[in-house]
C-alpha atoms as a PDB file:
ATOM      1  CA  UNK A   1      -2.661  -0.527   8.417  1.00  0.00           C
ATOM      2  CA  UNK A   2       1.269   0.648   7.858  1.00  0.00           C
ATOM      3  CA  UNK A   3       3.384  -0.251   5.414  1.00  0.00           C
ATOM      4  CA  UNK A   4       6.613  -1.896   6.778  1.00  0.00           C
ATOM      5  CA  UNK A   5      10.112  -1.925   5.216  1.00  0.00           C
ATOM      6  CA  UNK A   6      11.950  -3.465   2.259  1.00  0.00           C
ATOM      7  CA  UNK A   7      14.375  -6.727   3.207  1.00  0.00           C
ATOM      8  CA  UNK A   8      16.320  -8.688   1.005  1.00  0.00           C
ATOM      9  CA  UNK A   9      15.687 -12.311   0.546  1.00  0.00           C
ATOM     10  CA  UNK A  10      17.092 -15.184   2.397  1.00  0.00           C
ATOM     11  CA  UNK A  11      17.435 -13.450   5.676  1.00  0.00           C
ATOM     12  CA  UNK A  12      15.635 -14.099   9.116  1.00  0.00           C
ATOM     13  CA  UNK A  13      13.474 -10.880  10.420  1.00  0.00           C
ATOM     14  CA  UNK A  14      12.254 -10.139  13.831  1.00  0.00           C
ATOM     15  CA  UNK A  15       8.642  -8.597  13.789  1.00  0.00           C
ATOM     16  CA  UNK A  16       7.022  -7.136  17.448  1.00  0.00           C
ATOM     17  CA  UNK A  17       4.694  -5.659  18.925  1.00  0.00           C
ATOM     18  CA  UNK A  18       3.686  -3.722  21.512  1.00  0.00           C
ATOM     19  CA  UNK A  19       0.368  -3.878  23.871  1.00  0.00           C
ATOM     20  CA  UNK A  20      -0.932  -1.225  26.164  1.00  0.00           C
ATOM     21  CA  UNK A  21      -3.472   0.209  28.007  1.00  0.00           C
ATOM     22  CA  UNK A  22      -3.660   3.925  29.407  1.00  0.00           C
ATOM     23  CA  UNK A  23       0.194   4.167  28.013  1.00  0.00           C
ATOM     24  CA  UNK A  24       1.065   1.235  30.006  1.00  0.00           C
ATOM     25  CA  UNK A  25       2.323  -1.735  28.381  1.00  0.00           C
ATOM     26  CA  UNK A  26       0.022  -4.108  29.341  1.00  0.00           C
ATOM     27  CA  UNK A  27      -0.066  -8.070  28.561  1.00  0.00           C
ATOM     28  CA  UNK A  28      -3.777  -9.101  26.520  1.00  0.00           C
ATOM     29  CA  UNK A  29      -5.397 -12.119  27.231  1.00  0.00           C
ATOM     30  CA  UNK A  30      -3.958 -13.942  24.655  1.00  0.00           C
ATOM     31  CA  UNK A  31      -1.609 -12.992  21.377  1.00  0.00           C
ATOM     32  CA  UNK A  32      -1.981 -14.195  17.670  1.00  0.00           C
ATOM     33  CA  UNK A  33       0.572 -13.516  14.981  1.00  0.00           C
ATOM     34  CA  UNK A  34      -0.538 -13.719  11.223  1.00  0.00           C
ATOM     35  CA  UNK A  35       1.431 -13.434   8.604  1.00  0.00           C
ATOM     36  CA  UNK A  36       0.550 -13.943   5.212  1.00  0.00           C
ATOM     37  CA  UNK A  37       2.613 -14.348   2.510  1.00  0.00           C
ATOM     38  CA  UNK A  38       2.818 -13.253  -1.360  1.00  0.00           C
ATOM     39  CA  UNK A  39       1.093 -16.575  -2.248  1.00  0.00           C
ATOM     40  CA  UNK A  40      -2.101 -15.604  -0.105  1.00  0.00           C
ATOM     41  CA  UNK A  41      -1.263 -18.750   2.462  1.00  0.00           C
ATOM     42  CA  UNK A  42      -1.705 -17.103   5.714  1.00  0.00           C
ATOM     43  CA  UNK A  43       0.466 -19.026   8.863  1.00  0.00           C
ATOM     44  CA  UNK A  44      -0.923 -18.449  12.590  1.00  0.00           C
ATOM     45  CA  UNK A  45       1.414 -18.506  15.270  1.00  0.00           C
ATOM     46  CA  UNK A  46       0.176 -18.283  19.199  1.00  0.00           C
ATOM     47  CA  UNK A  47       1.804 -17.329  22.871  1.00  0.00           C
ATOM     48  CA  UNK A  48      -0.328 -19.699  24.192  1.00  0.00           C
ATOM     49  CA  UNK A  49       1.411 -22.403  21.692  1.00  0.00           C
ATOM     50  CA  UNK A  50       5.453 -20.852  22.491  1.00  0.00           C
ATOM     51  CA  UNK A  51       5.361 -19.724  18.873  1.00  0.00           C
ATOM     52  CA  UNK A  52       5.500 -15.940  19.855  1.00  0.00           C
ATOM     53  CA  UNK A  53       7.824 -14.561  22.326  1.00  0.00           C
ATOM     54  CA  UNK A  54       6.973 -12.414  25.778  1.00  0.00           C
ATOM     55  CA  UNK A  55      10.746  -9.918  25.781  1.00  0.00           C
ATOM     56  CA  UNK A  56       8.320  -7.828  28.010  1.00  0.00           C
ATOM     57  CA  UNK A  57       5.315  -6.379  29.668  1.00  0.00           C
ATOM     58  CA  UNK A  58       3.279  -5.991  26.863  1.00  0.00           C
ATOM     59  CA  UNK A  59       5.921  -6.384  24.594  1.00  0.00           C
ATOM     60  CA  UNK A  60       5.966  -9.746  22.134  1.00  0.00           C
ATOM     61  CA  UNK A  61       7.765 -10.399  18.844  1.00  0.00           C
ATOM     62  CA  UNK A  62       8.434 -13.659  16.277  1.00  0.00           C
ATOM     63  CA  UNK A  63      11.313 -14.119  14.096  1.00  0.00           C
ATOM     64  CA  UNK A  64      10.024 -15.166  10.469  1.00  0.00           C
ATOM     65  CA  UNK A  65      12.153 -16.506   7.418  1.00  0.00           C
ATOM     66  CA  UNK A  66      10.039 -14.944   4.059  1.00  0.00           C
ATOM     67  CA  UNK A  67      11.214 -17.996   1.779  1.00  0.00           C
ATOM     68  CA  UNK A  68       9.766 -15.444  -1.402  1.00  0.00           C
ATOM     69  CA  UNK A  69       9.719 -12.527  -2.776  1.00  0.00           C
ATOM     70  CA  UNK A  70       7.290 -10.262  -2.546  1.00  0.00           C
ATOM     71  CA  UNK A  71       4.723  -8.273  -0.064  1.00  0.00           C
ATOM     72  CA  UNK A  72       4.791  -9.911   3.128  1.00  0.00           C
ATOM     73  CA  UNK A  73       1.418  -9.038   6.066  1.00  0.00           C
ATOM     74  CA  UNK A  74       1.929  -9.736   9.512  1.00  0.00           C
ATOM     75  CA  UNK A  75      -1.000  -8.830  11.399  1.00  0.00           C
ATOM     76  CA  UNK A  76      -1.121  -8.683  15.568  1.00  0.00           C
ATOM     77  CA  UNK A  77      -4.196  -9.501  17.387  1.00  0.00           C
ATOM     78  CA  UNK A  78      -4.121  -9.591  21.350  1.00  0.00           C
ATOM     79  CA  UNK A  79      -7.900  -9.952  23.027  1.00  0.00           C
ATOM     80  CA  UNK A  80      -9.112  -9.467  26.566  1.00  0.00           C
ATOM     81  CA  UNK A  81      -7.135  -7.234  29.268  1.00  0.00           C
ATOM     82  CA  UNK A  82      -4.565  -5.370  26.191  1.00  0.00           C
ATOM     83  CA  UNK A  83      -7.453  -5.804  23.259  1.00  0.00           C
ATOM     84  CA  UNK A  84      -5.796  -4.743  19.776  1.00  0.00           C
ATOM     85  CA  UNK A  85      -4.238  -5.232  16.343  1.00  0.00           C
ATOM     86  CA  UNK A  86      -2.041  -4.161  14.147  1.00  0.00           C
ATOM     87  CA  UNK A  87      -1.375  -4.827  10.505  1.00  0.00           C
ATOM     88  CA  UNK A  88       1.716  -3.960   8.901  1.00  0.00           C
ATOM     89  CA  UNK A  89       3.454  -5.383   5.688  1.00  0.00           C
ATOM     90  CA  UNK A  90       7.028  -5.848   4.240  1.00  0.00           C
ATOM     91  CA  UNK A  91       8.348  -6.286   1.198  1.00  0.00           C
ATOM     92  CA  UNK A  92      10.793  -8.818   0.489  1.00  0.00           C
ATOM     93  CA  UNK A  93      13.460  -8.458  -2.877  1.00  0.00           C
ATOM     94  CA  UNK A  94      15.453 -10.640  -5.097  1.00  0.00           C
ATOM     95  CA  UNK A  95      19.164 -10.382  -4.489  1.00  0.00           C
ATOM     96  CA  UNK A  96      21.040  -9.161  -7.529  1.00  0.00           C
ATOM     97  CA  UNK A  97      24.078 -10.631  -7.004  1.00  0.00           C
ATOM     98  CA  UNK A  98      23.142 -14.421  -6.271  1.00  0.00           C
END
């Protein structure tokens, strides 16, 4: 696990990841996206489903709105050819001036 950066709320963030084998990016099997938010509720998002985006070999990423504040997980899961995951979190603050 890694801890990920601050944001402020309201805003629209891109989160990636990258898949490879040997050094090589490599595309797995299939590719899962969970992110879970300060509540607990965890969403799932697939490649399969068009809910992720491919931007490259190996290479996918999501754009997520955090609508609170808080500690954010995302967590990337790819099986088969590019097994792997990674699990990284962000933390999302109150503006000060709205």
């Amino acid at each position: 696990m890694s801890s990920g950066h601050t944001y402020l709320e309201g805003g629209a963030i891109r989160v990636q990841a990258t898949f490879a084998v040997g050094g090589v990016n490599t595309d797995p099997t299939t590719v899962t996206l969970k992110v879970k938010s300060p509540d607990g509720s965890v969403s799932t998002y697939t490649y399969e489903l068009g809910e992720v985006t491919k931007s490259a070999e190996g290479i996918y990423n999501k754009e997520i709105t955090p609508n609170a504040v808080g500690k954010w997980w995302y967590r990337w899961i790819g099986t088969g050819t590019a097994a792997g995951v990674a699990e990284t979190s962000i933390t999302i603050l109150a503006s000060q001036i709205d």
